[in-house]
N, C-alpha and C. Protein backbone atom coordinates (compact mmCIF):
# COMPACT_ATOMS: atom_id res chain seq x y z
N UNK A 1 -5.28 10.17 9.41
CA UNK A 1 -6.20 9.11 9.73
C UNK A 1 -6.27 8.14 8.55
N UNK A 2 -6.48 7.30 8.89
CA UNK A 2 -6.55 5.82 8.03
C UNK A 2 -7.70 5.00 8.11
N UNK A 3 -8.21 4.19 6.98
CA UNK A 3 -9.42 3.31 7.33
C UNK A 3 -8.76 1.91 6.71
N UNK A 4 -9.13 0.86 6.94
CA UNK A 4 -8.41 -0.15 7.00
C UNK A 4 -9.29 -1.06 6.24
N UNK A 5 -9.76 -2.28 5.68
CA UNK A 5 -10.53 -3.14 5.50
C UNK A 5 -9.88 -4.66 4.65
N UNK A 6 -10.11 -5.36 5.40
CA UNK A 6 -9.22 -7.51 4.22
C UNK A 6 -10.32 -7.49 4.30
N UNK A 7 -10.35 -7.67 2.55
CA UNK A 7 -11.17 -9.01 1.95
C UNK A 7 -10.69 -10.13 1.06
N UNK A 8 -10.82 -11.00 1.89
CA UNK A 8 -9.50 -12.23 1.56
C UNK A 8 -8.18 -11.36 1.58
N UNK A 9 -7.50 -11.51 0.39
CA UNK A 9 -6.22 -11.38 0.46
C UNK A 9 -5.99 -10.04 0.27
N UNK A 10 -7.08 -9.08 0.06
CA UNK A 10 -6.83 -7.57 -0.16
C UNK A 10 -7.05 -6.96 0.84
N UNK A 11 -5.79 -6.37 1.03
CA UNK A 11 -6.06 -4.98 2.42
C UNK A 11 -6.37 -3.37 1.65
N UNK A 12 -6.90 -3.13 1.92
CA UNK A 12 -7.42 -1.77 1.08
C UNK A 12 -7.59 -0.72 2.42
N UNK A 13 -6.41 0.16 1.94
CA UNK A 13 -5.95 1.06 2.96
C UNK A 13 -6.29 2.79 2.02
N UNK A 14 -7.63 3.51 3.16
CA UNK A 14 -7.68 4.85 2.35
C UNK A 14 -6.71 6.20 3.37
N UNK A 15 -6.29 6.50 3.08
CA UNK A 15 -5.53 7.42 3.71
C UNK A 15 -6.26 9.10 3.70
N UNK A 16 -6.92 9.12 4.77
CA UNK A 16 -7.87 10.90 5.07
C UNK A 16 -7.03 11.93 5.95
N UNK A 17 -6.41 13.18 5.26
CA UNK A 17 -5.70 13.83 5.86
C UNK A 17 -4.11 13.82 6.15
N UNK A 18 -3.39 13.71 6.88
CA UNK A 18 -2.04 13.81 7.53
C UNK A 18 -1.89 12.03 7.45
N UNK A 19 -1.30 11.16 6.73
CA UNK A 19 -0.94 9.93 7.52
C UNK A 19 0.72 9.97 8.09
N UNK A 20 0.27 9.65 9.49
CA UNK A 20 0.85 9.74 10.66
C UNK A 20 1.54 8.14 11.08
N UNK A 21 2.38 8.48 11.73
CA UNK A 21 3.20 6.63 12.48
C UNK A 21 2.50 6.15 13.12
N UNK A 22 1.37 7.08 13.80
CA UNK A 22 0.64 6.00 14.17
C UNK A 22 -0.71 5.46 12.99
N UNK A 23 -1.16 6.19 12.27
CA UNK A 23 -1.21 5.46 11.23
C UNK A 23 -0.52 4.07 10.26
N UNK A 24 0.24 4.65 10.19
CA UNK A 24 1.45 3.60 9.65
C UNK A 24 1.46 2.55 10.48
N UNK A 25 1.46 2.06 11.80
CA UNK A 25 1.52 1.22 12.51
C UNK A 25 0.43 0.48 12.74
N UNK A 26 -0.41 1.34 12.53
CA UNK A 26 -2.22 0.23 12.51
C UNK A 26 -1.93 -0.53 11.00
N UNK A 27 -1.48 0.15 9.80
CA UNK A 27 -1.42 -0.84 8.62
C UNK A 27 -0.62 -1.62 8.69
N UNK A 28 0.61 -1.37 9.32
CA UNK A 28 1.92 -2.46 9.49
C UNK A 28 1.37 -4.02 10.58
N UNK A 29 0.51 -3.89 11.48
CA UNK A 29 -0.05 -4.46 12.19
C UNK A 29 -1.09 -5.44 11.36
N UNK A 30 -1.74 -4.63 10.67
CA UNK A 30 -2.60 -4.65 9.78
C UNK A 30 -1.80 -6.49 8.98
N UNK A 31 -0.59 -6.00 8.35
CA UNK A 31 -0.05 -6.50 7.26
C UNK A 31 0.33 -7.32 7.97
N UNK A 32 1.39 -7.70 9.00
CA UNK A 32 1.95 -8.47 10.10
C UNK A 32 0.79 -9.33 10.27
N UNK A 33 0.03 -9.28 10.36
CA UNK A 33 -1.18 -10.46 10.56
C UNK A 33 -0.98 -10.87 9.78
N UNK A 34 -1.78 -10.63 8.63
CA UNK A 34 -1.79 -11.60 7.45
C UNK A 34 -0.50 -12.20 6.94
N UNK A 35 0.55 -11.63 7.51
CA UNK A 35 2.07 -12.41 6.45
C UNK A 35 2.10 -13.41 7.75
N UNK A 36 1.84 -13.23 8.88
CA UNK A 36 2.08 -14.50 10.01
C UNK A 36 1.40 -15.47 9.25
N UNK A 37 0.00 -15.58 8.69
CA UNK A 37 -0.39 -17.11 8.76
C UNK A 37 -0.15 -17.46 7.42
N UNK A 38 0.57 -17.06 6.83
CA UNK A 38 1.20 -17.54 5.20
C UNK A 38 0.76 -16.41 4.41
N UNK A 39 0.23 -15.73 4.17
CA UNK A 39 -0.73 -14.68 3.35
C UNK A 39 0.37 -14.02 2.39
N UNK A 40 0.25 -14.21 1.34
CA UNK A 40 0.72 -13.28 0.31
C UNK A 40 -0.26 -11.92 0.01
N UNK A 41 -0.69 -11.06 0.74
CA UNK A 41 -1.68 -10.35 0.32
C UNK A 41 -1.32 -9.20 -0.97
N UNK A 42 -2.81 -8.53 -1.33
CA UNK A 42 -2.80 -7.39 -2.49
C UNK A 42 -3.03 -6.15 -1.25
N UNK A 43 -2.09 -5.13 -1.84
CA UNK A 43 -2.69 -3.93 -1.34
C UNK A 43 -3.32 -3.15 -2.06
N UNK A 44 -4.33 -2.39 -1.78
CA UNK A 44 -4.74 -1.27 -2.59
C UNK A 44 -4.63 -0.23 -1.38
N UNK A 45 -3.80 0.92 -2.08
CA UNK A 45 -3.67 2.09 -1.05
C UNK A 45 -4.15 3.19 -1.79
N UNK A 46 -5.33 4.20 -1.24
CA UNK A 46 -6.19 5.30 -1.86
C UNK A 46 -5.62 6.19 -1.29
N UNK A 47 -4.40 7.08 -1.91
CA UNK A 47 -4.25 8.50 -1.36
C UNK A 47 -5.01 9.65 -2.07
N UNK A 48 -5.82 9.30 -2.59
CA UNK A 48 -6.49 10.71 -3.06
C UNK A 48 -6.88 11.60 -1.73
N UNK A 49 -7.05 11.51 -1.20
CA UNK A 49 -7.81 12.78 -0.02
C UNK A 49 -6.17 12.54 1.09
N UNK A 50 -5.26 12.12 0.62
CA UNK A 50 -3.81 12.18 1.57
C UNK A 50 -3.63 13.72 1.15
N UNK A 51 -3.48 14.47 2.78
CA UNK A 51 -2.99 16.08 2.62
C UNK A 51 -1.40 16.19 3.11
N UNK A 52 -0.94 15.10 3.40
CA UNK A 52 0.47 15.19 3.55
C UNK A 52 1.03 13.58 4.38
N UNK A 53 2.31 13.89 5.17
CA UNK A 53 2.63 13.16 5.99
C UNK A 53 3.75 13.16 6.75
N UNK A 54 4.11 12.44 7.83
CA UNK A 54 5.03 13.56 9.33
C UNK A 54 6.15 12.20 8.47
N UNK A 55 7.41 12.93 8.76
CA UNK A 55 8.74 12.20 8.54
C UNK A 55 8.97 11.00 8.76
N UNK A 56 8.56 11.13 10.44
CA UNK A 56 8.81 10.08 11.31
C UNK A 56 7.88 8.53 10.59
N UNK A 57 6.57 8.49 10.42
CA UNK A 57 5.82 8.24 9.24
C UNK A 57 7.09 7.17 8.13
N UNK A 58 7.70 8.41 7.19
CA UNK A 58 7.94 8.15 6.16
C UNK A 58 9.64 7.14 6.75
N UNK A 59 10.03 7.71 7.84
CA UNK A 59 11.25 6.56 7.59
C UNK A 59 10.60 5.65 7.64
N UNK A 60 9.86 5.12 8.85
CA UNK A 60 8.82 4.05 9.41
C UNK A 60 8.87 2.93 7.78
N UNK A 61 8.13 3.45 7.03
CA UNK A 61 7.60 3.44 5.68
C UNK A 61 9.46 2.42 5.26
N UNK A 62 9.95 3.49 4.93
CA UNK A 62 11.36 3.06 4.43
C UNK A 62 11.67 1.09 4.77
N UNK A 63 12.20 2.06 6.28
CA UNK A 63 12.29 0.24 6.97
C UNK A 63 11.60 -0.86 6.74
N UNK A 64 10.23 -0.01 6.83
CA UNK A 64 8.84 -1.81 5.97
C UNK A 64 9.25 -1.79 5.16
N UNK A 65 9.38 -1.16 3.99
CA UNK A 65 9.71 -1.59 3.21
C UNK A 65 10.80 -2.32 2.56
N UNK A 66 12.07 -2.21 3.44
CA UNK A 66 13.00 -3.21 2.94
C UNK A 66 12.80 -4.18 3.86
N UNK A 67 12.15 -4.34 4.80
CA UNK A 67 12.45 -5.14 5.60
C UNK A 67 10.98 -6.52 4.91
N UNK A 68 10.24 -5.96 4.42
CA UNK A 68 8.86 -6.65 3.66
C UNK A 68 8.70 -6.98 2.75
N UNK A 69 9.70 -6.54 1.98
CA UNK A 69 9.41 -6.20 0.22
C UNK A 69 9.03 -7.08 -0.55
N UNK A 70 8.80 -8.83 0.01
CA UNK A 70 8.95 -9.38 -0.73
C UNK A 70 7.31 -10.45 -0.16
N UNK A 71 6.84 -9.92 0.61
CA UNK A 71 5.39 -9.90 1.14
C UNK A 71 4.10 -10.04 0.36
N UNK A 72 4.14 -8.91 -0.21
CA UNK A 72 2.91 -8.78 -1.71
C UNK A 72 3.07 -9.83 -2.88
N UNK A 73 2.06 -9.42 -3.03
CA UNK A 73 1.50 -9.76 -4.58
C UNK A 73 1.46 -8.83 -5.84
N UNK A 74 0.90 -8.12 -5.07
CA UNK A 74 0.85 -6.77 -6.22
C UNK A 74 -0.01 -5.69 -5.36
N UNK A 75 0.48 -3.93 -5.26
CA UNK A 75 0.37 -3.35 -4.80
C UNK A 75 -0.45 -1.92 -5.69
N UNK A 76 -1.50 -1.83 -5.70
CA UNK A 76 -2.08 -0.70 -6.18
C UNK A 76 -1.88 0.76 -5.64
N UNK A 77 -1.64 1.47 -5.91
CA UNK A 77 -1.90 3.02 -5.44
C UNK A 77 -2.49 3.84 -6.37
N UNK A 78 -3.84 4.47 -5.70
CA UNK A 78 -4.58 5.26 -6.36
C UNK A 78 -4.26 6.70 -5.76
N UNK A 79 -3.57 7.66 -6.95
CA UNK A 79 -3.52 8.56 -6.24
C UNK A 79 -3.50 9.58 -7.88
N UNK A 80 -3.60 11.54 -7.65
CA UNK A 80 -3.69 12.03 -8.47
C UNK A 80 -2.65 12.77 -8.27
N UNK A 81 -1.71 12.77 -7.77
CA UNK A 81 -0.52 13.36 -6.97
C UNK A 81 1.14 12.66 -8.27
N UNK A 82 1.24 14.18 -9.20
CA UNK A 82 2.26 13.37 -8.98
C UNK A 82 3.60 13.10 -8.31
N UNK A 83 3.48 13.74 -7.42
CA UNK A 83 4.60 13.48 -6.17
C UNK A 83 4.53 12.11 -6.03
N UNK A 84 3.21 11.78 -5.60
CA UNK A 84 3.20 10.30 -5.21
C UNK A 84 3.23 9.29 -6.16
N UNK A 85 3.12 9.70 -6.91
CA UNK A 85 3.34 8.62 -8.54
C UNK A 85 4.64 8.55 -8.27
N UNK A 86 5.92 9.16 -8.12
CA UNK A 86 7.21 9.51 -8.59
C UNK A 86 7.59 8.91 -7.29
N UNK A 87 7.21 8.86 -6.15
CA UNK A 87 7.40 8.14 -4.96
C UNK A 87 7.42 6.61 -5.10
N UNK A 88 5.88 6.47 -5.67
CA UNK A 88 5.64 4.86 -5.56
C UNK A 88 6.69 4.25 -6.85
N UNK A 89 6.54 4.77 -7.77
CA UNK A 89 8.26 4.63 -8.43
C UNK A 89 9.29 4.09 -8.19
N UNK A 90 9.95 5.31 -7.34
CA UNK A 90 10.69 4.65 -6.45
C UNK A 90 10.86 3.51 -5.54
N UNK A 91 9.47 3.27 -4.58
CA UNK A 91 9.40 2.16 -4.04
C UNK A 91 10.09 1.26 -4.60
N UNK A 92 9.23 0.96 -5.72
CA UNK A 92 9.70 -0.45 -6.85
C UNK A 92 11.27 -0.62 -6.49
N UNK A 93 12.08 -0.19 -5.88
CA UNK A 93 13.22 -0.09 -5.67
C UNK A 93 13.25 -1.31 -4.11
N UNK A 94 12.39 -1.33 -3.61
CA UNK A 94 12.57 -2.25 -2.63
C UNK A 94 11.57 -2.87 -2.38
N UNK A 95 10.59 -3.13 -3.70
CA UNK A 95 9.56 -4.30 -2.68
C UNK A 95 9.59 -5.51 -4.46
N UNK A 96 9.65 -6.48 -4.03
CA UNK A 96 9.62 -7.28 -5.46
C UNK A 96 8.16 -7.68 -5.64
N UNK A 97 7.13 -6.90 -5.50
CA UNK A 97 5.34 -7.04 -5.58
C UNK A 97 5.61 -6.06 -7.40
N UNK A 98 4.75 -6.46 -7.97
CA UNK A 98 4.50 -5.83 -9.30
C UNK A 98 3.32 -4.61 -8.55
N UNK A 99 3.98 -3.13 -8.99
CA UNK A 99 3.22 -1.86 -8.11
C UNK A 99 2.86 -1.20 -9.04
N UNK A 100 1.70 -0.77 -9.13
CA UNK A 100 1.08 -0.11 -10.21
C UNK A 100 0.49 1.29 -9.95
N UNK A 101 0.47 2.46 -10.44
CA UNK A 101 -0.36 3.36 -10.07
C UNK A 101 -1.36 3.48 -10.81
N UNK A 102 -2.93 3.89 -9.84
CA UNK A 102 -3.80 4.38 -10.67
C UNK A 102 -4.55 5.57 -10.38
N UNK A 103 -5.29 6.00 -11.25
CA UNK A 103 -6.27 7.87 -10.56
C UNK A 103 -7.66 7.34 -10.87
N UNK A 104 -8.00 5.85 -11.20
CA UNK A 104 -9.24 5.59 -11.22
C UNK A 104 -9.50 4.53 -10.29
N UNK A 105 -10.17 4.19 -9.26
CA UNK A 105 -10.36 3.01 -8.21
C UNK A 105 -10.61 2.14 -8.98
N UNK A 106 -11.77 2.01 -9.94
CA UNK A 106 -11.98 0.77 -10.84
C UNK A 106 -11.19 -0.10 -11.52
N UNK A 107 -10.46 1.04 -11.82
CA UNK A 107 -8.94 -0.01 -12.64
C UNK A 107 -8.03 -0.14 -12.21
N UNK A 108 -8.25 0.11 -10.80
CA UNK A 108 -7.01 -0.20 -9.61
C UNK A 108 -7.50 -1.58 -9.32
N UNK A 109 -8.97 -1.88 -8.92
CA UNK A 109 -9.67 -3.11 -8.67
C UNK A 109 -9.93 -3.89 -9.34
N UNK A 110 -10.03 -3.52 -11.40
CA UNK A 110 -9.59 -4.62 -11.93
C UNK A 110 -8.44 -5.54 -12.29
N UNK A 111 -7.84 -4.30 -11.87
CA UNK A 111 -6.32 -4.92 -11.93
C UNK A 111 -5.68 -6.01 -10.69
N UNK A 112 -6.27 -5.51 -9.58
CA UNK A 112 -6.44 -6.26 -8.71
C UNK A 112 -6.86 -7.77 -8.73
N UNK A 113 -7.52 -7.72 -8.81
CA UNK A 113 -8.87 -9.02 -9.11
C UNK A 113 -8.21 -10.01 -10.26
N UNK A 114 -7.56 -9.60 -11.20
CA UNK A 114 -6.94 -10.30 -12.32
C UNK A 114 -6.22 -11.15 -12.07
N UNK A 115 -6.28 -12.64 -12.47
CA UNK A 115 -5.69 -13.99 -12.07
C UNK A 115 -4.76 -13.66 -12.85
N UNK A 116 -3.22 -13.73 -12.44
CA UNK A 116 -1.97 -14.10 -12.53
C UNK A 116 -1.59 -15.49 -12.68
N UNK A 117 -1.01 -16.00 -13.95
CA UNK A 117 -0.87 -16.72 -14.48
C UNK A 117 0.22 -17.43 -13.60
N UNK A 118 0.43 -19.06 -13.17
CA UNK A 118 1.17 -20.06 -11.85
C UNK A 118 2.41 -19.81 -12.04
């Protein structure tokens, strides 16, 4: 399960339990909006309480991601996992958003919030 929330340009996605394709598809939907009307958005994605996730899911994942990569702004992940540290890592391999990990929300959100120089 997933909870979803934009404010302005931040989608802040918490991930509770198993995230699933159909999960994945409410955020991809999610994101597809906002890149339709010009939107460069920020993500912040909270896997701390993520207890896993189904394959099908993770190709899903793959494909957005090359197929998007160049969408963001800058992509937060808060997580204490380091599986998922070593994952989002990897990402960086196909999205050109500056991706950061963090294990504190606050300094995921100040980092967020921080004006990037034109």
């Amino acid at each position: 399960m997933i909870t979803t929330e934009a404010r302005g340009s931040l989608l802040a996605i918490t991930v509770l339990g198993e995230f699933t394709l159909a999960d994945f598809k409410e955020f991809e939907d999610l994101v597809l909006g906002k890149v339709s009307h010009g939107a460069t958005p920020d993500l912040l994605f909270d896997l701390r309480e993520m207890a896993g996730f189904t394959v099908d899911m993770a190709w899903e994942e793959i494909k957005f991601s090359r197929s998007h990569g160049g969408d963001f702004r800058r992509i937060a992940v808060i997580t204490d996992s380091q599986w998922v540290t070593w994952s989002a890592w990897l990402e960086q391999l196909f999205v050109s958003a500056d991706l950061r990990v963090f294990d504190d929300q606050d300094e995921a959100m100040a980092w967020l919030s921080e004006e990037t120089a034109p």
